[in-house]
C-alpha atoms as a PDB file:
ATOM      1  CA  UNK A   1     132.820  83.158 113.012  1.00  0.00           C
ATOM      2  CA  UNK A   2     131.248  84.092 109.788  1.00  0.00           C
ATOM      3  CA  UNK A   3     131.652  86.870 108.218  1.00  0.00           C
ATOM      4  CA  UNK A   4     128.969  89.676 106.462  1.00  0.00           C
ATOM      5  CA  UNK A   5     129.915  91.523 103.597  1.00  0.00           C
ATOM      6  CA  UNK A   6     130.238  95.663 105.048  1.00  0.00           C
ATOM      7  CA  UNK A   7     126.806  96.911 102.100  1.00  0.00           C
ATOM      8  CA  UNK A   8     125.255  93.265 102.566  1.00  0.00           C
ATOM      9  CA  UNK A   9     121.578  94.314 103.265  1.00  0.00           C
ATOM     10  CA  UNK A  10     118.845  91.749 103.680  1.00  0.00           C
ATOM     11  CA  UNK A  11     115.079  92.897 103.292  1.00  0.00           C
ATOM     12  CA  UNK A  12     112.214  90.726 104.127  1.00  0.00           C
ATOM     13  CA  UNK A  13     108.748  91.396 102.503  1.00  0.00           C
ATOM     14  CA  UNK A  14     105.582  90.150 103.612  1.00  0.00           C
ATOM     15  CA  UNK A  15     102.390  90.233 102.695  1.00  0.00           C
ATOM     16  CA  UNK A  16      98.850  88.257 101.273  1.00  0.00           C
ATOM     17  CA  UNK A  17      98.621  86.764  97.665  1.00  0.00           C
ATOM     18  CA  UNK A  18      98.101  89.507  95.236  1.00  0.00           C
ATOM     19  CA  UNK A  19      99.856  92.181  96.455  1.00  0.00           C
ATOM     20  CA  UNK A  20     102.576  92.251  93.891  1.00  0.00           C
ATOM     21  CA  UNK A  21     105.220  90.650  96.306  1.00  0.00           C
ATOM     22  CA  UNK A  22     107.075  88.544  93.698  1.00  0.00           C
ATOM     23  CA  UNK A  23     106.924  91.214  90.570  1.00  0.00           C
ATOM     24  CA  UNK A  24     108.195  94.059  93.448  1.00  0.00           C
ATOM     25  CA  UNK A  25     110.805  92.009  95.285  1.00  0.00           C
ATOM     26  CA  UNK A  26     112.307  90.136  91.706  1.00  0.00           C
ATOM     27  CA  UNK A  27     112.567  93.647  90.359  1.00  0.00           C
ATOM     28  CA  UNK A  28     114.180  95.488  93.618  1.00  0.00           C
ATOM     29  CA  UNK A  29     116.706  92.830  93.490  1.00  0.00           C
ATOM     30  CA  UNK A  30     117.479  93.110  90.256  1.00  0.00           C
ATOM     31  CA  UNK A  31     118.210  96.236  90.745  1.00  0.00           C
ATOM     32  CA  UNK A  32     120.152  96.778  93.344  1.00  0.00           C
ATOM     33  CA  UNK A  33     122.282  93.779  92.418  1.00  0.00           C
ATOM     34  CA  UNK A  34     120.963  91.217  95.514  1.00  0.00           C
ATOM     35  CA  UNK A  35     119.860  87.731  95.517  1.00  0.00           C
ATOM     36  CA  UNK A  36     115.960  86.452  95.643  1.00  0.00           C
ATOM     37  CA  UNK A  37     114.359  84.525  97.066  1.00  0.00           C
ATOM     38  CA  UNK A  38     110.517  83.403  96.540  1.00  0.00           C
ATOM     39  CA  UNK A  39     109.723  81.191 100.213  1.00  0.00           C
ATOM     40  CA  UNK A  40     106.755  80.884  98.922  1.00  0.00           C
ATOM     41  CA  UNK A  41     107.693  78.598  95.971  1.00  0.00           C
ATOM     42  CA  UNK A  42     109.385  76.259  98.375  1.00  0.00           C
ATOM     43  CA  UNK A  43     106.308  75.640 100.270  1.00  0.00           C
ATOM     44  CA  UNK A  44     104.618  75.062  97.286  1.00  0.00           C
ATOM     45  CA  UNK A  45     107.603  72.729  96.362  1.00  0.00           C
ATOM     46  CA  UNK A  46     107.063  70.722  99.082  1.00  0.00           C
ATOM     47  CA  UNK A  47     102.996  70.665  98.707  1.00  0.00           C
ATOM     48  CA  UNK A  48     103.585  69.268  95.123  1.00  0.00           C
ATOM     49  CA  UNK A  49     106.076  66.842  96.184  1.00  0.00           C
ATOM     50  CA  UNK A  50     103.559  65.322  98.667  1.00  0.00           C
ATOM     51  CA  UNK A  51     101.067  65.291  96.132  1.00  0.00           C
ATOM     52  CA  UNK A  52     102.770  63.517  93.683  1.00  0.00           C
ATOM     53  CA  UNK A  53     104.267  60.984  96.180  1.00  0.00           C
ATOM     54  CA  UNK A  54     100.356  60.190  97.543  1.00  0.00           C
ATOM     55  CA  UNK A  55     101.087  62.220 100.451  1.00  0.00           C
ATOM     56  CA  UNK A  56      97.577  62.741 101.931  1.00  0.00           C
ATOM     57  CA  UNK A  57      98.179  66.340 102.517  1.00  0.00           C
ATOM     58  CA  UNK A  58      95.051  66.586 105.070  1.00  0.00           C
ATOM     59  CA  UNK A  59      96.550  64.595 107.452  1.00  0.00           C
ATOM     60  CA  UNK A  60      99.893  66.455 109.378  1.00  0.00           C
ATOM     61  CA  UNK A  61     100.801  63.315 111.013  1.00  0.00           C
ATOM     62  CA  UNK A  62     101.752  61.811 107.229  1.00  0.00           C
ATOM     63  CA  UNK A  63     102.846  65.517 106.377  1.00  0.00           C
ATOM     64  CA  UNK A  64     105.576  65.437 109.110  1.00  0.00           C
ATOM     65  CA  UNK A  65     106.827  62.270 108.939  1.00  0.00           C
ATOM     66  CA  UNK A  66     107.402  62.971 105.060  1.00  0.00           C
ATOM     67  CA  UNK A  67     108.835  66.336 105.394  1.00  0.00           C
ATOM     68  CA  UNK A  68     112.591  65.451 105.237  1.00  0.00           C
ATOM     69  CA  UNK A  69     112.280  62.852 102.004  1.00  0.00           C
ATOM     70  CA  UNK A  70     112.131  65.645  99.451  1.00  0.00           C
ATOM     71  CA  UNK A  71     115.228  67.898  98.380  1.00  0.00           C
ATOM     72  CA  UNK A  72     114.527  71.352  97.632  1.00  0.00           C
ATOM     73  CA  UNK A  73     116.824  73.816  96.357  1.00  0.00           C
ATOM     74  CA  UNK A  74     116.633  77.368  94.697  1.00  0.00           C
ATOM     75  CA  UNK A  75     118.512  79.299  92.706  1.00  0.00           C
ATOM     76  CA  UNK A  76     118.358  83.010  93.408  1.00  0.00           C
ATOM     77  CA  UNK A  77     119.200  85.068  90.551  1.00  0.00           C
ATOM     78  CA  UNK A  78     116.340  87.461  89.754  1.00  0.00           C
ATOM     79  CA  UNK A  79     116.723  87.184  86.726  1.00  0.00           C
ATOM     80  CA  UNK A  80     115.902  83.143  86.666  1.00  0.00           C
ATOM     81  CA  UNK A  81     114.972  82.530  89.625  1.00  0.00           C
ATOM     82  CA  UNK A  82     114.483  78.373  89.715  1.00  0.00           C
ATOM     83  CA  UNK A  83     113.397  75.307  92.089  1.00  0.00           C
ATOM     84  CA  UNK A  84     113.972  71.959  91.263  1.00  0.00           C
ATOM     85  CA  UNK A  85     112.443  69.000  93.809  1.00  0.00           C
ATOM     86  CA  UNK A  86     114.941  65.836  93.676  1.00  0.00           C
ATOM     87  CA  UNK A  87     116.674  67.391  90.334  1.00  0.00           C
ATOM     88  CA  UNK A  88     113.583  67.829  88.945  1.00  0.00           C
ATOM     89  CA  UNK A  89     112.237  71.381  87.654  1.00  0.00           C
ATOM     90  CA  UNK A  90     109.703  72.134  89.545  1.00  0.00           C
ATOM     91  CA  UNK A  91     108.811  76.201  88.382  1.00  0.00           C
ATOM     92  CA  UNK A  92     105.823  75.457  86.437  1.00  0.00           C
ATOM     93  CA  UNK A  93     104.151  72.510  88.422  1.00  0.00           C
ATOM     94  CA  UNK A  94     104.397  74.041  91.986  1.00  0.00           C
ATOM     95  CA  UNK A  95     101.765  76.836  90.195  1.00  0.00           C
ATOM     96  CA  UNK A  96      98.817  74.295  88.899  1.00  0.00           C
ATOM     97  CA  UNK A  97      95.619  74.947  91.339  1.00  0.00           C
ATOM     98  CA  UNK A  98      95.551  71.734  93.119  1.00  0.00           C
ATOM     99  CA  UNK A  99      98.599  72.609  94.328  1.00  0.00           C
ATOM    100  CA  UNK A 100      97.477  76.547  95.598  1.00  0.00           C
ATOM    101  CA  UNK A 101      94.451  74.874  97.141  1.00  0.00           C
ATOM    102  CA  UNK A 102      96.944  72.569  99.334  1.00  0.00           C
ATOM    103  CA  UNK A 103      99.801  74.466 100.278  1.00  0.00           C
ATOM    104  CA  UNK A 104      97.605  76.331 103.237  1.00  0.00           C
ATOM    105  CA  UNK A 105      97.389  73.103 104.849  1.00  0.00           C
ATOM    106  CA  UNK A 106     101.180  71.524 104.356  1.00  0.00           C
ATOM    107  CA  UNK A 107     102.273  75.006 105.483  1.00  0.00           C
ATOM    108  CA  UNK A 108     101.184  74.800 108.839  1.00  0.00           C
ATOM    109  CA  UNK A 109     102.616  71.509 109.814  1.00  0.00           C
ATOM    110  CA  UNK A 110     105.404  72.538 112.240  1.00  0.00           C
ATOM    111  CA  UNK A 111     107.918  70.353 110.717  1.00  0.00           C
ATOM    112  CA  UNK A 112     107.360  71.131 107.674  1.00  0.00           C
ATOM    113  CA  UNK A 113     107.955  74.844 108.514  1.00  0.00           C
ATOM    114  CA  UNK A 114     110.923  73.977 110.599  1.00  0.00           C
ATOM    115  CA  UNK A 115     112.613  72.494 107.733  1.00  0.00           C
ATOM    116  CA  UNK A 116     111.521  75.234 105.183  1.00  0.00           C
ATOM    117  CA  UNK A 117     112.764  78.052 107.640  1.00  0.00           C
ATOM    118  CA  UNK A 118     116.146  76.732 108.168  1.00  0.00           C
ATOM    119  CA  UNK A 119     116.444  76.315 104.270  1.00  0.00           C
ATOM    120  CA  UNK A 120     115.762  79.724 103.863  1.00  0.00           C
ATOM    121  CA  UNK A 121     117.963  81.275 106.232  1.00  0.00           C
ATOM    122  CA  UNK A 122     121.232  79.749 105.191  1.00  0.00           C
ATOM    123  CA  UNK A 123     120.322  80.813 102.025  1.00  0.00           C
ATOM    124  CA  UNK A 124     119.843  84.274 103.542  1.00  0.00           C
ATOM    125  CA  UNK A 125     123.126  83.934 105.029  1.00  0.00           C
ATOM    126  CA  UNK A 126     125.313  82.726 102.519  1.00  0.00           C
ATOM    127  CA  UNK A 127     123.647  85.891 100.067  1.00  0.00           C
ATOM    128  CA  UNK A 128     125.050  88.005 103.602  1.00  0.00           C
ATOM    129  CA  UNK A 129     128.256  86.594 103.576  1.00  0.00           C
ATOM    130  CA  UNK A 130     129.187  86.366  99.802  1.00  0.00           C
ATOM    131  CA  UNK A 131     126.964  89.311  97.925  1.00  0.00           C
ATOM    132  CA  UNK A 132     125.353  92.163  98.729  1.00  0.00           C
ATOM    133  CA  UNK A 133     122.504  90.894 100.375  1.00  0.00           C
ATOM    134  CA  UNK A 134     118.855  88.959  99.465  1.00  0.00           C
ATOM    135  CA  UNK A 135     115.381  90.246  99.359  1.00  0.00           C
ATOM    136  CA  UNK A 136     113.168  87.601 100.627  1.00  0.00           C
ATOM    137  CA  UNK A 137     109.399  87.472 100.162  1.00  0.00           C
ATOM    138  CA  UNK A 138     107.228  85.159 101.982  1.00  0.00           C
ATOM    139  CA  UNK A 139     104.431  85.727 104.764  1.00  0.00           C
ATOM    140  CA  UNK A 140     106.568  85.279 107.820  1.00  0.00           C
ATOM    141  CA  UNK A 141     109.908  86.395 106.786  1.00  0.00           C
ATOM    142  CA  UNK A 142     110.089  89.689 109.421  1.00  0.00           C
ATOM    143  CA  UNK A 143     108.457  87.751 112.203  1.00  0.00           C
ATOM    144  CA  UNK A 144     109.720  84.391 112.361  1.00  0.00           C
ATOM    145  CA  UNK A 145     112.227  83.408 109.044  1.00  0.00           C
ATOM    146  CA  UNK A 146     114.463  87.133 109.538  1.00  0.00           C
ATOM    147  CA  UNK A 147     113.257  88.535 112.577  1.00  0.00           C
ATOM    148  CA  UNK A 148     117.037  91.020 112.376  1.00  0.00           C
ATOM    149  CA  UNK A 149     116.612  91.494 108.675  1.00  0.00           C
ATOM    150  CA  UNK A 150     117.612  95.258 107.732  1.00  0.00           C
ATOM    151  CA  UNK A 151     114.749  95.886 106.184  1.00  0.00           C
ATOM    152  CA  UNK A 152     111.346  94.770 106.705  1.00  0.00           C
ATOM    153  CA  UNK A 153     108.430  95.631 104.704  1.00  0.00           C
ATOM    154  CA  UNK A 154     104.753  94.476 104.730  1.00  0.00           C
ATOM    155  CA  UNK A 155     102.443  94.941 101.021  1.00  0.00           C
ATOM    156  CA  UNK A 156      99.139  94.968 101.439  1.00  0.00           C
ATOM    157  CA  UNK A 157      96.255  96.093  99.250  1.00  0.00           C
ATOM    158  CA  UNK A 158      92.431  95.455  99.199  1.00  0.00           C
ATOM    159  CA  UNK A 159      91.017  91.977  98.559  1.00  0.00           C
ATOM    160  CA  UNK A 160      89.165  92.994  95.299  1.00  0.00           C
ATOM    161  CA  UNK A 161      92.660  94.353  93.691  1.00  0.00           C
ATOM    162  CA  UNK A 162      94.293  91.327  94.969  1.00  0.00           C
ATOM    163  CA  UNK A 163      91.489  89.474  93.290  1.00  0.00           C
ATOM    164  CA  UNK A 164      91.743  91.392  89.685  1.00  0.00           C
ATOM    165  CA  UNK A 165      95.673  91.100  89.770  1.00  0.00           C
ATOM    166  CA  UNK A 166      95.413  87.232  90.752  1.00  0.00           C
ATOM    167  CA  UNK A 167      92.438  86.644  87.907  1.00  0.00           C
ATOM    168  CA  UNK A 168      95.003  88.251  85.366  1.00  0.00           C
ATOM    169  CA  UNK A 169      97.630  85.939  86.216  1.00  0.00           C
ATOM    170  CA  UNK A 170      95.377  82.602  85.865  1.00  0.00           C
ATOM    171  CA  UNK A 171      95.495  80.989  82.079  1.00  0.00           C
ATOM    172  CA  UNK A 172      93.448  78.429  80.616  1.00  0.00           C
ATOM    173  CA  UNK A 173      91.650  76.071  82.988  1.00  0.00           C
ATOM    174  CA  UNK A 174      93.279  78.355  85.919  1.00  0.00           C
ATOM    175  CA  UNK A 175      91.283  81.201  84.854  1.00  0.00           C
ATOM    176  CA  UNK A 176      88.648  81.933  87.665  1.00  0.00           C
ATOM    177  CA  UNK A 177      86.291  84.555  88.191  1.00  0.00           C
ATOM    178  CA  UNK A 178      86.529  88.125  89.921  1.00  0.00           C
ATOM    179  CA  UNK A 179      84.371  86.706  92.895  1.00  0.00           C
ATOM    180  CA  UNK A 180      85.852  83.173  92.968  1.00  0.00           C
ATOM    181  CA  UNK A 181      89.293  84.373  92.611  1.00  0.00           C
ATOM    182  CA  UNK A 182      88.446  86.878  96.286  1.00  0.00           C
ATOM    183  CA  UNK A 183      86.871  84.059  97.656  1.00  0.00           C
ATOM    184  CA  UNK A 184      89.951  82.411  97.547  1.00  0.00           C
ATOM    185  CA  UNK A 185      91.948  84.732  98.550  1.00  0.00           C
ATOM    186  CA  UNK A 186      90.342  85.234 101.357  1.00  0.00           C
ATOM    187  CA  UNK A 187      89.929  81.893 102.546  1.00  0.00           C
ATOM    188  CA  UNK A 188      93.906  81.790 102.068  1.00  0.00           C
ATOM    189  CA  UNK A 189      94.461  84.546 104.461  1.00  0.00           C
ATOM    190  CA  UNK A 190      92.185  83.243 107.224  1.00  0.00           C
ATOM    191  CA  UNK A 191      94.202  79.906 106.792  1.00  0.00           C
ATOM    192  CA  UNK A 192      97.611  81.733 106.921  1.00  0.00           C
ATOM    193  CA  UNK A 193      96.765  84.217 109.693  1.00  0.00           C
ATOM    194  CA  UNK A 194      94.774  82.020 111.707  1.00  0.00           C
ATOM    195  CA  UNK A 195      97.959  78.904 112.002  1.00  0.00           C
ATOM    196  CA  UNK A 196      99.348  78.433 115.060  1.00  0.00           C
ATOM    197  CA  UNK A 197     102.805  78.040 113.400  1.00  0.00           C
ATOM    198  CA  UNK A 198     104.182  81.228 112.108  1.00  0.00           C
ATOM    199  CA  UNK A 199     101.287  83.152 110.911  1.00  0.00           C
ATOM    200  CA  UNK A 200     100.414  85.735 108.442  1.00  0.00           C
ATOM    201  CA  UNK A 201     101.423  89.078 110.694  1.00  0.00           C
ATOM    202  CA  UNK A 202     102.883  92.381 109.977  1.00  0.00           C
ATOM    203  CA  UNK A 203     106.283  92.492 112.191  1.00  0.00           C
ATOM    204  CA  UNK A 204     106.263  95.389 114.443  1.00  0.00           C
ATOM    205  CA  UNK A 205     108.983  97.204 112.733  1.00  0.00           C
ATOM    206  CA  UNK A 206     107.911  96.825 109.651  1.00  0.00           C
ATOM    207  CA  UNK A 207     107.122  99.940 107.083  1.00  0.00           C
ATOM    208  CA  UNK A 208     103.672  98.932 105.417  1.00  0.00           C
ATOM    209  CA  UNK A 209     103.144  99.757 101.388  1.00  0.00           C
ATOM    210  CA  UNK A 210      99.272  99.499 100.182  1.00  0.00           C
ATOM    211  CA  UNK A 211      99.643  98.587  97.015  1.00  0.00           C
ATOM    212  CA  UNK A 212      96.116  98.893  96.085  1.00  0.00           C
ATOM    213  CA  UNK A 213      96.180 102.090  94.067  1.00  0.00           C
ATOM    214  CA  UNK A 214      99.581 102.285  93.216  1.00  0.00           C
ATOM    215  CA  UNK A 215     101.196 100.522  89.668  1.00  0.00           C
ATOM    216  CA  UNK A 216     104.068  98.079  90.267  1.00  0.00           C
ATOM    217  CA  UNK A 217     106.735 100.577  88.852  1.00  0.00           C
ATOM    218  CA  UNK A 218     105.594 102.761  91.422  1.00  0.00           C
ATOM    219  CA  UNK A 219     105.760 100.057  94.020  1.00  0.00           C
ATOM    220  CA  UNK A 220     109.508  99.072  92.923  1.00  0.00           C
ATOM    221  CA  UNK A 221     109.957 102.625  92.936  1.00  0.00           C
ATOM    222  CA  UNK A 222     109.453 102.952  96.873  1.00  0.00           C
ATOM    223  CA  UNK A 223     110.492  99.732  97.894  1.00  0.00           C
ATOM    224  CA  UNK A 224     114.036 100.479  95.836  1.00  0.00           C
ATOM    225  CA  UNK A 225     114.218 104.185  97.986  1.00  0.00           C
ATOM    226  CA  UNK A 226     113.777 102.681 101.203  1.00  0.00           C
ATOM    227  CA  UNK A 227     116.735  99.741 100.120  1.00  0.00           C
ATOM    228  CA  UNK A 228     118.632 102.731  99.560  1.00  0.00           C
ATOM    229  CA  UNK A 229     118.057 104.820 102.599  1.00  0.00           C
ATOM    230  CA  UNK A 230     118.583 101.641 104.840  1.00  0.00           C
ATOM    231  CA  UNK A 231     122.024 101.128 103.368  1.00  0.00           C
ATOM    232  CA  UNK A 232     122.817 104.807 103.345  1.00  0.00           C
ATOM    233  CA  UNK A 233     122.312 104.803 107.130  1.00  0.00           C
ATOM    234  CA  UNK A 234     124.420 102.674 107.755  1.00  0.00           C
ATOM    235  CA  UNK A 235     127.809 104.186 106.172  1.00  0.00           C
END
């Protein structure tokens, strides 16, 4: 039977592009000394994967059957967090826009989120079982990856911050405008709420943060004090 360390706490947080899920759960964990984990990355992992292998990533028949070929692992300090595909680094290519404009599509292919999901929750359990815990950040971790994770919180914030705070992120070629920047964004949601397989959704237990007028310390800030009450309820 395996065991959970007594303060273990995992926390799941949800929520659209852009509404400072990776900054807020890197820096909780950081922290309060837990693991991290971006699920996001490894979907985008995969997405690149089949793009470099001449995966046509519009058709999920080709998607499933070459689900299982690729080896994805992730390291999950928050300091460093990493991904490497077959040994191979994969942190800076899994973020190029071909691969954003993909990663809707390969992420709805059951078997591709079969395999993803089961990745992430032995990591999720080994973090349980041999430190104090993980915060996880994806878009289905409270609803379908961790549905009994301690904590379960859902960012949200309006499309046009989402857009500005996306916009700023984008370099070079990347960069995109305000309007193109929401237009994608939104056009990512409808594709991630609207899958059949484990969609975009707010778990019903969940506490929701809107992020839209607050600044990320302030969003560590609260995210960090409800960490803290969770494991103070349990002593």
């Amino acid at each position: 039977m395996e065991t959970v360390a007594p303060s273990a706490v995992i926390v799941a947080i949800d929520g659209p592009s852009g509404t400072g899920k990776s900054s807020t759960s890197k820096a909780v964990a950081a922290k309060l000394g837990l693991r991290y984990l971006d699920t996001g990355a490894q979907y985008r992992a995969i997405t690149w994967w089949m793009i470099t292998n001449g995966v046509d990533t519009d058709d999920p028949q080709a998607v499933a059957i070459a689900a299982g070929k690729p080896t994805i692992v992730s390291g999950t300090d928050p300091a460093a967090p990493t991904i490497t595909v077959d040994g191979l680094d994969a942190a800076g290519p899994i973020r190029t826009q071909e691969v954003t404009s993909r990663v809707s599509a390969v992420s709805a292919v059951p078997e591709v989120r079969t395999l993803i999901t089961d990745l992430q929750r032995s990591i999720a359990a080994e973090a349980a079982q041999e430190a104090e815990g993980i915060v996880v950040e994806g878009r289905d971790i409270g609803t379908t990856v961790l549905p009994d994770a301690d904590l379960k919180i859902f960012l949200t914030a309006s499309a046009e911050a989402r857009a500005a705070r996306r916009s700023g992120e984008l370099r070079g070629k990347e960069a995109a405008d305000l309007a193109a920047t929401r237009e994608a964004l939104i056009k990512r949601d409808a594709a991630d709420s609207g899958r059949k397989t484990s969609p975009l959704a707010k778990a019903d237990d969940a506490v929701e943060v809107d992020t839209t007028e607050l600044t990320l310390d302030r969003v560590i800030e609260c995210v960090v004090t409800l960490v803290e009450e969770k494991r103070a309820g349990r002593k």
